[in-house]
C-alpha atoms as a PDB file:
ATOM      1  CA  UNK A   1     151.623 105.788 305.900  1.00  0.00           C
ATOM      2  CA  UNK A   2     149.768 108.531 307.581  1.00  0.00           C
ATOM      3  CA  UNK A   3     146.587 107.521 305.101  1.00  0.00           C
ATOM      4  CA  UNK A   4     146.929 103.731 306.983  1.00  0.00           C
ATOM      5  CA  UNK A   5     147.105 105.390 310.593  1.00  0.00           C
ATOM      6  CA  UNK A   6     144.244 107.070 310.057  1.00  0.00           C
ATOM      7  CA  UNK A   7     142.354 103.424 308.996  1.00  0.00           C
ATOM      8  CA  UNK A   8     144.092 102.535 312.137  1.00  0.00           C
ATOM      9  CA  UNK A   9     143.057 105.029 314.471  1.00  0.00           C
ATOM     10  CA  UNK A  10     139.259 105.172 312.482  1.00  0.00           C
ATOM     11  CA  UNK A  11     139.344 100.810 313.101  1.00  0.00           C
ATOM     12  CA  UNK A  12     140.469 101.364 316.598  1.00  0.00           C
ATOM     13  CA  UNK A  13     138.241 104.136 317.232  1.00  0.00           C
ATOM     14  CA  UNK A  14     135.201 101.665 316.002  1.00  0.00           C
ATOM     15  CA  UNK A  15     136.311  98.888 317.943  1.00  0.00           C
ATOM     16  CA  UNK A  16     136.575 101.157 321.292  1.00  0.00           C
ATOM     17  CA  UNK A  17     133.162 102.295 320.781  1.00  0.00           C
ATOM     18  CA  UNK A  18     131.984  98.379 320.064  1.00  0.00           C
ATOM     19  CA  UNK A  19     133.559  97.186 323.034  1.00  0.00           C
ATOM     20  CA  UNK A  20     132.063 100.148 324.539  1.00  0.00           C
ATOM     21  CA  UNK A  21     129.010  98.867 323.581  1.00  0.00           C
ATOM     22  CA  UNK A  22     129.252  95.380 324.728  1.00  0.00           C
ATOM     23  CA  UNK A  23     130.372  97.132 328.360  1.00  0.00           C
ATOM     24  CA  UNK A  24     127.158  98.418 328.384  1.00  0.00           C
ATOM     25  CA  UNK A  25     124.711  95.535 327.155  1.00  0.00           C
ATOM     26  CA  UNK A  26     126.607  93.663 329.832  1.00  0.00           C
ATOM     27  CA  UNK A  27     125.771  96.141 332.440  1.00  0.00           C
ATOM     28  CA  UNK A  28     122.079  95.747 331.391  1.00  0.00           C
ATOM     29  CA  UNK A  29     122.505  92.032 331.725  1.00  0.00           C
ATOM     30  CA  UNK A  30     124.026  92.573 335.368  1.00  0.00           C
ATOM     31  CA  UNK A  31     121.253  94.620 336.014  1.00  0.00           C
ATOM     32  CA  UNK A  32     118.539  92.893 334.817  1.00  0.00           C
ATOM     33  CA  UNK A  33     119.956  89.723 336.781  1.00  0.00           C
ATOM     34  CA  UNK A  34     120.101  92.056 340.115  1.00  0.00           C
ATOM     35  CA  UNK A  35     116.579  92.694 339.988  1.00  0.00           C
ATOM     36  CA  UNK A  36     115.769  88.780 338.860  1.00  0.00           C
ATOM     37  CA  UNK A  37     117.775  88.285 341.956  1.00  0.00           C
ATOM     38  CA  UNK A  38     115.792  90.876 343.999  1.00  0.00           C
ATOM     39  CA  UNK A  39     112.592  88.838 343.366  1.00  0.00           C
ATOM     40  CA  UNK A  40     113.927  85.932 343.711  1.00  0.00           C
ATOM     41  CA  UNK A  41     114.479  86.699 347.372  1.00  0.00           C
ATOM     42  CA  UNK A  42     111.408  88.118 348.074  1.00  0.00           C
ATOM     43  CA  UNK A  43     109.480  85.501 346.791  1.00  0.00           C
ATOM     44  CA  UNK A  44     111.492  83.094 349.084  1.00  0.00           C
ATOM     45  CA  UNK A  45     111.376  85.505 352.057  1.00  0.00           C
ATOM     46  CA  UNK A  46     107.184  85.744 351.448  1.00  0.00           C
ATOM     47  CA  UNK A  47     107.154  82.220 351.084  1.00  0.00           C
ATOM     48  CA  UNK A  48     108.594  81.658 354.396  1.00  0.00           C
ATOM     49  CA  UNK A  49     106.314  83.944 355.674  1.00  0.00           C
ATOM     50  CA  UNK A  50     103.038  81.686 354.463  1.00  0.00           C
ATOM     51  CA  UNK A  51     104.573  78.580 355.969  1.00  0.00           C
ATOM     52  CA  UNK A  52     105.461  80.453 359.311  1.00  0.00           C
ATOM     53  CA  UNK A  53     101.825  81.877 359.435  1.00  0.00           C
ATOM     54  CA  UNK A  54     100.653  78.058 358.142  1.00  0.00           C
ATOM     55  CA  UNK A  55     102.382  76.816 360.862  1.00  0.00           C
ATOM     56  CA  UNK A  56     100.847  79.245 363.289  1.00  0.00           C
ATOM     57  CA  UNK A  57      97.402  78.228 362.289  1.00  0.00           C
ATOM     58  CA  UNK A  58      97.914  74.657 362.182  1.00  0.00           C
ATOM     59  CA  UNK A  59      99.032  74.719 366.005  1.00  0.00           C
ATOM     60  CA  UNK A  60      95.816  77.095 366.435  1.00  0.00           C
ATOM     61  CA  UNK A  61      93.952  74.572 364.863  1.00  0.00           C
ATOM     62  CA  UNK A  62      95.007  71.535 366.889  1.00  0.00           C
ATOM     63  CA  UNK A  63      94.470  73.742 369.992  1.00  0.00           C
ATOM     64  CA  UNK A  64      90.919  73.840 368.997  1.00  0.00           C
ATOM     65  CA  UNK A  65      90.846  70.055 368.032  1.00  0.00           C
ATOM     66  CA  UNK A  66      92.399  69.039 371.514  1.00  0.00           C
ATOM     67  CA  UNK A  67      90.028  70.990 373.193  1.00  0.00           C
ATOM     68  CA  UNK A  68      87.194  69.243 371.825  1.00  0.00           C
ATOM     69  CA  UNK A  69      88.191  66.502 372.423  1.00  0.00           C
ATOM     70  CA  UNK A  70      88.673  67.577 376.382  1.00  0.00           C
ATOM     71  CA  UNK A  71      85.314  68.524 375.470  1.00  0.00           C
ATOM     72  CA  UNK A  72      84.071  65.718 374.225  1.00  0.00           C
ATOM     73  CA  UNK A  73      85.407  63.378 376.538  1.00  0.00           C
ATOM     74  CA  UNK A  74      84.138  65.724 379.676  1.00  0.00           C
ATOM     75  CA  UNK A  75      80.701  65.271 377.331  1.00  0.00           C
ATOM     76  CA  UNK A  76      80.842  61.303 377.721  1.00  0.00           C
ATOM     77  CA  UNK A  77      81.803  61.427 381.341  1.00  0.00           C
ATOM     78  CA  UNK A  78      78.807  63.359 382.159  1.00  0.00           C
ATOM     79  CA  UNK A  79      76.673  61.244 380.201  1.00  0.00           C
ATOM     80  CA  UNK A  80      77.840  58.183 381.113  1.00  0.00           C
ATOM     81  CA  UNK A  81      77.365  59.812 384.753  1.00  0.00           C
ATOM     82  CA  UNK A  82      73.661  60.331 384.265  1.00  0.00           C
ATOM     83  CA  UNK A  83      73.388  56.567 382.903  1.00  0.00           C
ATOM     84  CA  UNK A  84      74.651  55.691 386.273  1.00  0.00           C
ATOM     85  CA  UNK A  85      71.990  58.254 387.957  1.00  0.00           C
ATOM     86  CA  UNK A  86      69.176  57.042 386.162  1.00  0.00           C
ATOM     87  CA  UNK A  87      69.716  53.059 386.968  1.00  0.00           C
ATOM     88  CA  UNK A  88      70.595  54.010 391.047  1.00  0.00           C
ATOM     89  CA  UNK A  89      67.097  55.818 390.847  1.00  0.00           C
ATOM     90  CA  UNK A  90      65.437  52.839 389.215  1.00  0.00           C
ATOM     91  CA  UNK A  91      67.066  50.787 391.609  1.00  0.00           C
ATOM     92  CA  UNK A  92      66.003  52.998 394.642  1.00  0.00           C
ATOM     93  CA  UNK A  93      62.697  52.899 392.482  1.00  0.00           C
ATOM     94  CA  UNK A  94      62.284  49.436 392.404  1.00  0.00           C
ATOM     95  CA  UNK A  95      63.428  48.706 396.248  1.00  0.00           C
ATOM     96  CA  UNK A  96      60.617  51.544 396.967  1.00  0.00           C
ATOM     97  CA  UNK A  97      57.840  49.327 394.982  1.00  0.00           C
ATOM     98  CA  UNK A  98      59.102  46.531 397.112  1.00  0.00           C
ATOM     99  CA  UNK A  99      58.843  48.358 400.416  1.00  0.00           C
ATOM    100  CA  UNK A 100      55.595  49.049 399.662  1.00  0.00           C
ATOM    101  CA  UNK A 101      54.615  45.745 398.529  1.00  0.00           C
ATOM    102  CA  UNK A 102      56.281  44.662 401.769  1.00  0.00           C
ATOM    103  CA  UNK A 103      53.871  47.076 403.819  1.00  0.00           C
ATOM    104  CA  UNK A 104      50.824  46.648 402.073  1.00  0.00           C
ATOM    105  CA  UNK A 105      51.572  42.539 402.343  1.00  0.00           C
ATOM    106  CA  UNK A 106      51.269  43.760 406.755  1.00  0.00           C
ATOM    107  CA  UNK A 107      48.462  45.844 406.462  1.00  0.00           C
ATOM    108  CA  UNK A 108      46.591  43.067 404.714  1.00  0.00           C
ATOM    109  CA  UNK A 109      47.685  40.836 407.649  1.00  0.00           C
ATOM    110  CA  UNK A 110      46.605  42.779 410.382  1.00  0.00           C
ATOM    111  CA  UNK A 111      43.474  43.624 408.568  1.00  0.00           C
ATOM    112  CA  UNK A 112      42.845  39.821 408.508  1.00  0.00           C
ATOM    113  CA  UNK A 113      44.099  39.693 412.348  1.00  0.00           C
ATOM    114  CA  UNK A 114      41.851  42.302 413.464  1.00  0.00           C
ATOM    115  CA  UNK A 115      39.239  40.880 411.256  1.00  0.00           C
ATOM    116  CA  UNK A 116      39.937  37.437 412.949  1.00  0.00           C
ATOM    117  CA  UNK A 117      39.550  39.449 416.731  1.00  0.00           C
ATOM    118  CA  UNK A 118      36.556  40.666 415.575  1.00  0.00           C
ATOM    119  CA  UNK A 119      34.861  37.654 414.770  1.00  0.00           C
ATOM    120  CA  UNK A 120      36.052  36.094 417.821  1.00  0.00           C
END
C-alpha cells in the first residue's frame, strides 16, 4: 500500500508539474497574442493617421485647383477684355480713316472752289 501511494503521489506529482507546464505555454500564447494585439492597433491607429493626413492634402489640393481655376477664369476675363479693346480701337481706327477721308474729300473741294475764284 504505501509502495502504490508513492506511484500515486510520484503520478500526481508528474501530472502537477505537466499541467504546470501547459499553465505556462498558455501564458506564452496569451502573451504572444497581447503583443499581436498591440500591433494590431497600431497599425490601425497609423493607418488612420495616413488617411487623416490624405485627407488633409486632398482638401489642400483642391484649394489649389479652385484657385486656378479663379485664376483661370480672371485669365479669360481679361483676355476676352482686351479682344473687346482691340476691336473699339479698330473701330475708333476706322471712324478716324473716315474723318479724314471726310476732310480731305473738303479740302479737295475748296481747292477746286478757290481754284474756280481764281480763274474767274
Amino acid at each position: 500500500k504505501a509502495a502504490d501511494a508513492e506511484k500515486r503521489a510520484v503520478d500526481g506529482e508528474k501530472k502537477a508539474h505537466d499541467a504546470e507546464q501547459k499553465a505556462s505555454e498558455s501564458e506564452q500564447k496569451a502573451s504572444s497574442a497581447e503583443q499581436k494585439a498591440a500591433g494590431a492597433v497600431k497599425k490601425a491607429a497609423d493607418a488612420e493617421k495616413k488617411a487623416v493626413d490624405g485627407d488633409k492634402k486632398a482638401a489642400v489640393a483642391e484649394q489649389k485647383a479652385s484657385e486656378s481655376e479663379q485664376k483661370a477664369s480672371s485669365a479669360e476675363k481679361k483676355f476676352a477684355e482686351a479682344v473687346q479693346k482691340a476691336a473699339d480701337a479698330e473701330k475708333k481706327a476706322v471712324d478716324g480713316d473716315k474723318k479724314a477721308a471726310a476732310a480731305e474729300q473738303k479740302a479737295s473741294e475748296f481747292e477746286q472752289k478757290a481754284s474756280s475764284a481764281e480763274q474767274k
